[in-house]
N, C-alpha and C. Protein backbone atom coordinates (compact mmCIF):
# COMPACT_ATOMS: atom_id res chain seq x y z
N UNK A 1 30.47 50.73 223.43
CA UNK A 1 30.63 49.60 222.53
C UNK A 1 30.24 50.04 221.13
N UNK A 2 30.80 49.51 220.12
CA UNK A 2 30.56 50.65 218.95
C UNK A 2 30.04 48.84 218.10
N UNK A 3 28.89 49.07 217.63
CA UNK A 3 28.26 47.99 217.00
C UNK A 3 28.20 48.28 215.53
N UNK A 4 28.55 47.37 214.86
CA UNK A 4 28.78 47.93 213.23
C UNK A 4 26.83 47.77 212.90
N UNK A 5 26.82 48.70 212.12
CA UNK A 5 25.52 48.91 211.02
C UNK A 5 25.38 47.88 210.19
N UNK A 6 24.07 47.36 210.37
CA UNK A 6 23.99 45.89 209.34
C UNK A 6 23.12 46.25 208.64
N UNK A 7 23.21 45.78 207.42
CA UNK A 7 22.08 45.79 206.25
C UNK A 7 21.60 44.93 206.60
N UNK A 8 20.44 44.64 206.74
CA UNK A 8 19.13 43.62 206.53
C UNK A 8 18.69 43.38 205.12
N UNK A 9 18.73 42.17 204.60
CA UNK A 9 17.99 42.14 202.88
C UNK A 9 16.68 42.31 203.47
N UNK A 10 16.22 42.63 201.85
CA UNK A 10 14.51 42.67 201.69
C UNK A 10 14.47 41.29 202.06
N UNK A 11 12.43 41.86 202.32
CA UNK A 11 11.76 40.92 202.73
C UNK A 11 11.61 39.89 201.66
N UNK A 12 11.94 40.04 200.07
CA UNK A 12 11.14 39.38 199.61
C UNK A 12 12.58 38.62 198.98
N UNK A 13 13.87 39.12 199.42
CA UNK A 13 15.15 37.90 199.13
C UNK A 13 14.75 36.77 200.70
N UNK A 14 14.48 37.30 201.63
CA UNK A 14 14.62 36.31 202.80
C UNK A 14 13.52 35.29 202.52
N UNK A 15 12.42 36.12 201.76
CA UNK A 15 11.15 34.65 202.14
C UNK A 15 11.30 33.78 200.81
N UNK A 16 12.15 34.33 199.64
CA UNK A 16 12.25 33.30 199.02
C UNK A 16 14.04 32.54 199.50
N UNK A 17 14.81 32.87 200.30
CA UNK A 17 15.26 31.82 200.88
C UNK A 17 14.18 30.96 201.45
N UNK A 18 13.72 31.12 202.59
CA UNK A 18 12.61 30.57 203.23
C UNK A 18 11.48 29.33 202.76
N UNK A 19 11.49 29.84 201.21
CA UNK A 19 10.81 29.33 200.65
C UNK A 19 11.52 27.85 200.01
N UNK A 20 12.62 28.26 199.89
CA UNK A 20 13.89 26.95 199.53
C UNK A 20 14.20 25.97 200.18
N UNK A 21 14.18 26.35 201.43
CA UNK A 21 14.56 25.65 202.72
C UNK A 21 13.16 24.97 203.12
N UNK A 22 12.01 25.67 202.81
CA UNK A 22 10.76 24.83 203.34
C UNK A 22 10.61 23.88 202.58
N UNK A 23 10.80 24.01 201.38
CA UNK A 23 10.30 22.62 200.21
C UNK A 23 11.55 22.02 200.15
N UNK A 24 12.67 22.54 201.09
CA UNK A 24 13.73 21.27 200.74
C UNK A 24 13.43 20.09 201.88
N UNK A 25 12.51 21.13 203.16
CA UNK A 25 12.47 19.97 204.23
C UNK A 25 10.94 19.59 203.62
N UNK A 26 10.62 20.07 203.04
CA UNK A 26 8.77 19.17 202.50
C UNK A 26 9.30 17.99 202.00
N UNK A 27 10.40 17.80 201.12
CA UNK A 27 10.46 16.93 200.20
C UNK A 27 11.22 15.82 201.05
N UNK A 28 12.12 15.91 202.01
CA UNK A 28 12.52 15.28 202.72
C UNK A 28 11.48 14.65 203.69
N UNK A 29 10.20 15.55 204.15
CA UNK A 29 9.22 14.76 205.33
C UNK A 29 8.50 14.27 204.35
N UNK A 30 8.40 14.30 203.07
CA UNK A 30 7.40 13.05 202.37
C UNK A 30 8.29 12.00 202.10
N UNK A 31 9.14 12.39 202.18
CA UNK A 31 10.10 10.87 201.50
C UNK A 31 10.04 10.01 202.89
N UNK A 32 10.40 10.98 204.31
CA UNK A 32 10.73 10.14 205.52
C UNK A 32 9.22 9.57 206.05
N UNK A 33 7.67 10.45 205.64
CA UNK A 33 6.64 9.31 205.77
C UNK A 33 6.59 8.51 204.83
N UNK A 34 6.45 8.93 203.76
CA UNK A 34 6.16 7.79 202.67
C UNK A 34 6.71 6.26 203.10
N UNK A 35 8.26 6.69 203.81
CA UNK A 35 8.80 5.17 203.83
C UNK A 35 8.56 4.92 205.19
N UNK A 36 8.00 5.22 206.12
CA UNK A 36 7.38 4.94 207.35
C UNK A 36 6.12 4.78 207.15
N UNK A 37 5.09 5.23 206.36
CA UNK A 37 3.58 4.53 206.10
C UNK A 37 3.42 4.41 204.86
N UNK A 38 3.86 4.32 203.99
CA UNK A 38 3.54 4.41 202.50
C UNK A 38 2.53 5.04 201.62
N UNK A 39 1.65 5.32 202.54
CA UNK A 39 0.42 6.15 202.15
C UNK A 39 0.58 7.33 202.27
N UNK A 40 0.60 8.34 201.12
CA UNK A 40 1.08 10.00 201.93
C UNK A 40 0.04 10.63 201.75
N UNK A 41 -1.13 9.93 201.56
CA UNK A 41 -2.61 10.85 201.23
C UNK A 41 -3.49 10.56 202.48
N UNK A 42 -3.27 9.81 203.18
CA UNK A 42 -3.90 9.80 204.40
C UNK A 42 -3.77 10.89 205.31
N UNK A 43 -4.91 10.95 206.12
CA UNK A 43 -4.90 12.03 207.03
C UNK A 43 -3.77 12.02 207.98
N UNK A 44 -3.73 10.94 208.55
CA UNK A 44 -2.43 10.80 209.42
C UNK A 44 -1.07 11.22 208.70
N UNK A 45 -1.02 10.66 207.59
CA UNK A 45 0.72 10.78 206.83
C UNK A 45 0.52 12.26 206.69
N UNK A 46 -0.49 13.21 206.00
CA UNK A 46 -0.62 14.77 206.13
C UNK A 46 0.02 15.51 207.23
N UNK A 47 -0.74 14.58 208.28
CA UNK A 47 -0.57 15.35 209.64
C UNK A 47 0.75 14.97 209.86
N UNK A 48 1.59 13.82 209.61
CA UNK A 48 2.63 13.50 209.98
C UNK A 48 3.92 13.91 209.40
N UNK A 49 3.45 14.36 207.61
CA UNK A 49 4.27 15.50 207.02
C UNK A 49 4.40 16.53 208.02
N UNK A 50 3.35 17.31 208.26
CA UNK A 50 3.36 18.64 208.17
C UNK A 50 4.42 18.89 210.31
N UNK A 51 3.84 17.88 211.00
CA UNK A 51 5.01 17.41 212.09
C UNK A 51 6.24 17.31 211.86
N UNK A 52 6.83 16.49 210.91
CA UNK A 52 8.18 16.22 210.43
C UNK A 52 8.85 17.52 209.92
N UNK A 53 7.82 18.85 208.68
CA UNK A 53 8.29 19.52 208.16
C UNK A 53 8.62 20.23 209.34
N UNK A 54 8.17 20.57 210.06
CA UNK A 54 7.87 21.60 211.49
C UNK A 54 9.07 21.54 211.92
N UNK A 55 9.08 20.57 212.62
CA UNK A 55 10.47 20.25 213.59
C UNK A 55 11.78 20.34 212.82
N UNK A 56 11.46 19.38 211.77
CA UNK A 56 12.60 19.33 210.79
C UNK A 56 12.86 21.04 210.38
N UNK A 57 12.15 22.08 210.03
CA UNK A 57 12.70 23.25 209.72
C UNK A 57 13.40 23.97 211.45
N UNK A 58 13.14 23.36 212.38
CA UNK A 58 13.65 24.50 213.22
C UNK A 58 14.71 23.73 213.37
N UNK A 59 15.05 22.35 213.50
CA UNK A 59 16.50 22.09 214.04
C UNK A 59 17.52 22.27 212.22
N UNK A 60 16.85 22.21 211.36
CA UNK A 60 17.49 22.47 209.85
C UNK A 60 18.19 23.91 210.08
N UNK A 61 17.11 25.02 210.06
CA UNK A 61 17.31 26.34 210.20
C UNK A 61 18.86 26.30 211.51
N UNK A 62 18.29 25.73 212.87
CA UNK A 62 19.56 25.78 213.95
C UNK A 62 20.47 25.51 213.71
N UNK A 63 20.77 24.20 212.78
CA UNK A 63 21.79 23.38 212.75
C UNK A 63 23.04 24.52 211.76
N UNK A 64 22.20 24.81 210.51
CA UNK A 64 22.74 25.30 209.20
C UNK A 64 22.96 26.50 209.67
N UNK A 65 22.50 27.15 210.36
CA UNK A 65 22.87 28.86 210.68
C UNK A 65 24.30 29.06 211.67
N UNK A 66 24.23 27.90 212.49
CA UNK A 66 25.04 27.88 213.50
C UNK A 66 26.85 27.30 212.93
N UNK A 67 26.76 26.84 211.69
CA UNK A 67 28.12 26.22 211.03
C UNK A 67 29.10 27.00 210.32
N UNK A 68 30.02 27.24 209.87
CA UNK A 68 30.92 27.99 209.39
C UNK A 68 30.16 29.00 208.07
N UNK A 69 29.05 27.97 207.61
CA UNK A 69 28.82 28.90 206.44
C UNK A 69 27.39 29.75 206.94
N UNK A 70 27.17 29.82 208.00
CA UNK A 70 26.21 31.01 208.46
C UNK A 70 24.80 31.37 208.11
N UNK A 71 24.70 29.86 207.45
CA UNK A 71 23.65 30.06 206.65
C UNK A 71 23.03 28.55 205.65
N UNK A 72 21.45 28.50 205.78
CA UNK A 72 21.24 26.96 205.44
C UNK A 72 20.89 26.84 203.95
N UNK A 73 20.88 26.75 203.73
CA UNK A 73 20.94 26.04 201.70
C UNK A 73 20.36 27.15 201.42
N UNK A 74 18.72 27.37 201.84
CA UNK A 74 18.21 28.54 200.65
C UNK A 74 18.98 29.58 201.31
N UNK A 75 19.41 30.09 202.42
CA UNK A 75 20.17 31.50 202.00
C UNK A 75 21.63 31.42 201.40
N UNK A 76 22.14 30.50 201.66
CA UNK A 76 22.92 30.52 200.78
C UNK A 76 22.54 30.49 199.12
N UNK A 77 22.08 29.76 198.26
CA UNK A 77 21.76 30.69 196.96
C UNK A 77 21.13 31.41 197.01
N UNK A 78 20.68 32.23 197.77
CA UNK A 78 20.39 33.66 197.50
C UNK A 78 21.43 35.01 197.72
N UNK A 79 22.50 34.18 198.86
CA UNK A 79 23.47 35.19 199.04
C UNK A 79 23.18 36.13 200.48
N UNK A 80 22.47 35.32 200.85
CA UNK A 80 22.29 35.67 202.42
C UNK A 80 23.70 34.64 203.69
N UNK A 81 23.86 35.71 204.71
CA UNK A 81 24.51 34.56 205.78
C UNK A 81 23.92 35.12 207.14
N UNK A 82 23.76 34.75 208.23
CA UNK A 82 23.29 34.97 209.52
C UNK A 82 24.47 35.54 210.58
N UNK A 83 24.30 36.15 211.16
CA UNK A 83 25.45 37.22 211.31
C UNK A 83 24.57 37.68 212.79
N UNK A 84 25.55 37.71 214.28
CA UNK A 84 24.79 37.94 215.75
C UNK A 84 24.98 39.72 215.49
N UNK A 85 24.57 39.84 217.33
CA UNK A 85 24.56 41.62 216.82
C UNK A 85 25.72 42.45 216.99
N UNK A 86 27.04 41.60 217.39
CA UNK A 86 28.23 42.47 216.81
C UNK A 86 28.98 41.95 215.49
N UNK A 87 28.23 41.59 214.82
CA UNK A 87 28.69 40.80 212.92
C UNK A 87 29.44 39.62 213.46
N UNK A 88 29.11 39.25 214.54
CA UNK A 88 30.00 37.28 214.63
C UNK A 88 29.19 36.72 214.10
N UNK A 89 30.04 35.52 213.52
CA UNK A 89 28.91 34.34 213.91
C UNK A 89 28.25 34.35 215.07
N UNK A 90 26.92 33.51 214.81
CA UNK A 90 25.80 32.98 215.96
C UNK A 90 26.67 31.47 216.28
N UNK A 91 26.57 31.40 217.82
CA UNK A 91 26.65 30.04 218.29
C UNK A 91 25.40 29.41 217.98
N UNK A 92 25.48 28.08 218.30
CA UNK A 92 24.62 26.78 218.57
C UNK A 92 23.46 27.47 219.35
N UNK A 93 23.49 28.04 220.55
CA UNK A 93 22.56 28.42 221.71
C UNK A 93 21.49 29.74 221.09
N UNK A 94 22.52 30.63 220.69
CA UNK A 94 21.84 31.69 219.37
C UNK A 94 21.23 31.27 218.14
N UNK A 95 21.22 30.50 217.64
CA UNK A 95 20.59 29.80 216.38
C UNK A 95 19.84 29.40 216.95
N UNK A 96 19.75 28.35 218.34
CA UNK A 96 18.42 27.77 218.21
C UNK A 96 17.42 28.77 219.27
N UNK A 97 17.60 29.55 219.70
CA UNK A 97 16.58 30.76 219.97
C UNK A 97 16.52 31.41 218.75
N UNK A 98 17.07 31.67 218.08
CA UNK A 98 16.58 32.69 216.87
C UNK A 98 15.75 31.67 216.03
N UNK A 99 15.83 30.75 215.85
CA UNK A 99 14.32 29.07 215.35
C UNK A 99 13.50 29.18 215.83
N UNK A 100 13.58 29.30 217.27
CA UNK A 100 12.64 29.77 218.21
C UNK A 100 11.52 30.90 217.98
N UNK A 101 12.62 32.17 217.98
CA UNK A 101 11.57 33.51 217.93
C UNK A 101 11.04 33.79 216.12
N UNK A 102 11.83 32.92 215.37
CA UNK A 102 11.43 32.87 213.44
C UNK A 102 9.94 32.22 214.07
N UNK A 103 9.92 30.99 214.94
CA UNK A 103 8.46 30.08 214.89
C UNK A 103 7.80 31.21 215.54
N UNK A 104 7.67 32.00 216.09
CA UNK A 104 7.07 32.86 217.01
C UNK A 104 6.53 33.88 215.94
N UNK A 105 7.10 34.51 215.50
CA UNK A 105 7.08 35.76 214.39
C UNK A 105 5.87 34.54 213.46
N UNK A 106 6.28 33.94 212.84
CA UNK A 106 5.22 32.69 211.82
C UNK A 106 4.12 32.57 213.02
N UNK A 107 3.90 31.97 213.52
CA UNK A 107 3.32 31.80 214.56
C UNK A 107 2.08 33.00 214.97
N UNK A 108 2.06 34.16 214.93
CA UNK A 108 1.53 35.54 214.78
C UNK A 108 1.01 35.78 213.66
N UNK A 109 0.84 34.98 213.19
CA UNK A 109 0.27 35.13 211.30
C UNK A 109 0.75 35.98 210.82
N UNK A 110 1.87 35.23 210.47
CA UNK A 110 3.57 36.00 209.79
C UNK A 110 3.22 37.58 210.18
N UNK A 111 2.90 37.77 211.39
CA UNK A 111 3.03 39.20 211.74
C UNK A 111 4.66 39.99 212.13
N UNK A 112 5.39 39.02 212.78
CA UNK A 112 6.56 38.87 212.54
C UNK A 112 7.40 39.08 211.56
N UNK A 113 7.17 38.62 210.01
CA UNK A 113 7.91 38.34 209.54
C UNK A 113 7.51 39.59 208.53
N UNK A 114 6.31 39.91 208.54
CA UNK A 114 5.47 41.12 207.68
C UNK A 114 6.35 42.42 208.28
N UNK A 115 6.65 42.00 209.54
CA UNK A 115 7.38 43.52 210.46
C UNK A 115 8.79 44.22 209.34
N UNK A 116 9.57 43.48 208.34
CA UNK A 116 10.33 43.62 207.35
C UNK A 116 9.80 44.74 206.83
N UNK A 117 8.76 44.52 206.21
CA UNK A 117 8.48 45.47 205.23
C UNK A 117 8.18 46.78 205.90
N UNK A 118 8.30 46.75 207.36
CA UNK A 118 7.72 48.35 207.91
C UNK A 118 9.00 48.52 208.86
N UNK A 119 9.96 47.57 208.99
CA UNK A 119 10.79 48.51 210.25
C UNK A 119 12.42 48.99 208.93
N UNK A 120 12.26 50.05 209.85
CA UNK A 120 13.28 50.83 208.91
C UNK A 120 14.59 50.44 208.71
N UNK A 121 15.18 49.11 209.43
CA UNK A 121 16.46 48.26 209.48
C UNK A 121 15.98 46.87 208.67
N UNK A 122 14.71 46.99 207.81
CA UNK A 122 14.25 45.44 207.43
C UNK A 122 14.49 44.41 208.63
N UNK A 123 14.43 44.69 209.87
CA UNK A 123 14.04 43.45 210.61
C UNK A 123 12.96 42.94 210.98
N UNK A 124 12.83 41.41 211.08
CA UNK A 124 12.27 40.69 211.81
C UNK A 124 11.84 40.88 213.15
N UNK A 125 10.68 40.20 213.64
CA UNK A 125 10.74 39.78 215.42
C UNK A 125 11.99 38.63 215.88
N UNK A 126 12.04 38.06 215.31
CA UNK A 126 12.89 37.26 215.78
C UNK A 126 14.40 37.72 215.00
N UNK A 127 14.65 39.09 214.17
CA UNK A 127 16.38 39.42 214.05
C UNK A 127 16.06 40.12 215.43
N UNK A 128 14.88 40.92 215.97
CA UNK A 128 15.24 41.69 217.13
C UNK A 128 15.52 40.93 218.70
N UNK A 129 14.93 39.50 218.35
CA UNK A 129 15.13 38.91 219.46
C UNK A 129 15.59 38.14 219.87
N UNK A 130 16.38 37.96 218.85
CA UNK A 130 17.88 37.06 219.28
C UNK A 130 19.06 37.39 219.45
């Protein structure tokens, strides 16, 4: 089987996608507590952001990776697309394991995601394990 050679971007184009996509779903889980408790300084509405952002980034990340454009808002302006390991698109079932093993890699105190800067293909734990 002859698998084409993929470039991996740097670590530091992916985490500022990453970084786009997190404060696009921050701004969305304060708007969706705010108007469910109105208070967003309470301990609960905190805790209830930071729940909303959570979930909300892995089915965001699944949803947006898995659609024609391959990719969810922040990689797209950066010029990133998500691409399986013979250059297809990812299905639905592949996106949301690769949400999966991204929370896993974060999850490791971004040991995962630190793995960029040392593996010689710029991948991830979770580009290797999906």
């Amino acid at each position: 089987m002859n698998v084409p050679q993929n470039n991996y971007p740097s670590f530091f184009k992916r985490t500022l996608a990453d970084l786009i996509d997190a404060t696009i779903m921050s701004i969305f889980a304060y708007a969706i507590v705010f108007m469910m408790v109105g208070n967003t300084g309470s301990t609960k509405a905190q805790a209830g952001i930071s729940i909303v952002t959570t979930v909300g980034l892995f089915l965001y990340w699944a949803i947006w990776e898995s659609t024609n454009h391959q990719a969810s808002p922040g990689k797209m302006m950066v010029g990133l697309r998500i691409i399986g390991y013979q250059g297809k698109k990812v299905d639905a079932l592949q996106s949301i394991g690769r949400s999966a093993a991204k929370f896993l890699s974060i999850a490791a105190v971004f040991g995962g995601i630190i793995a960029i800067l040392f593996h010689p293909e710029r991948k991830a734990w979770h580009d290797s394990l999906s």
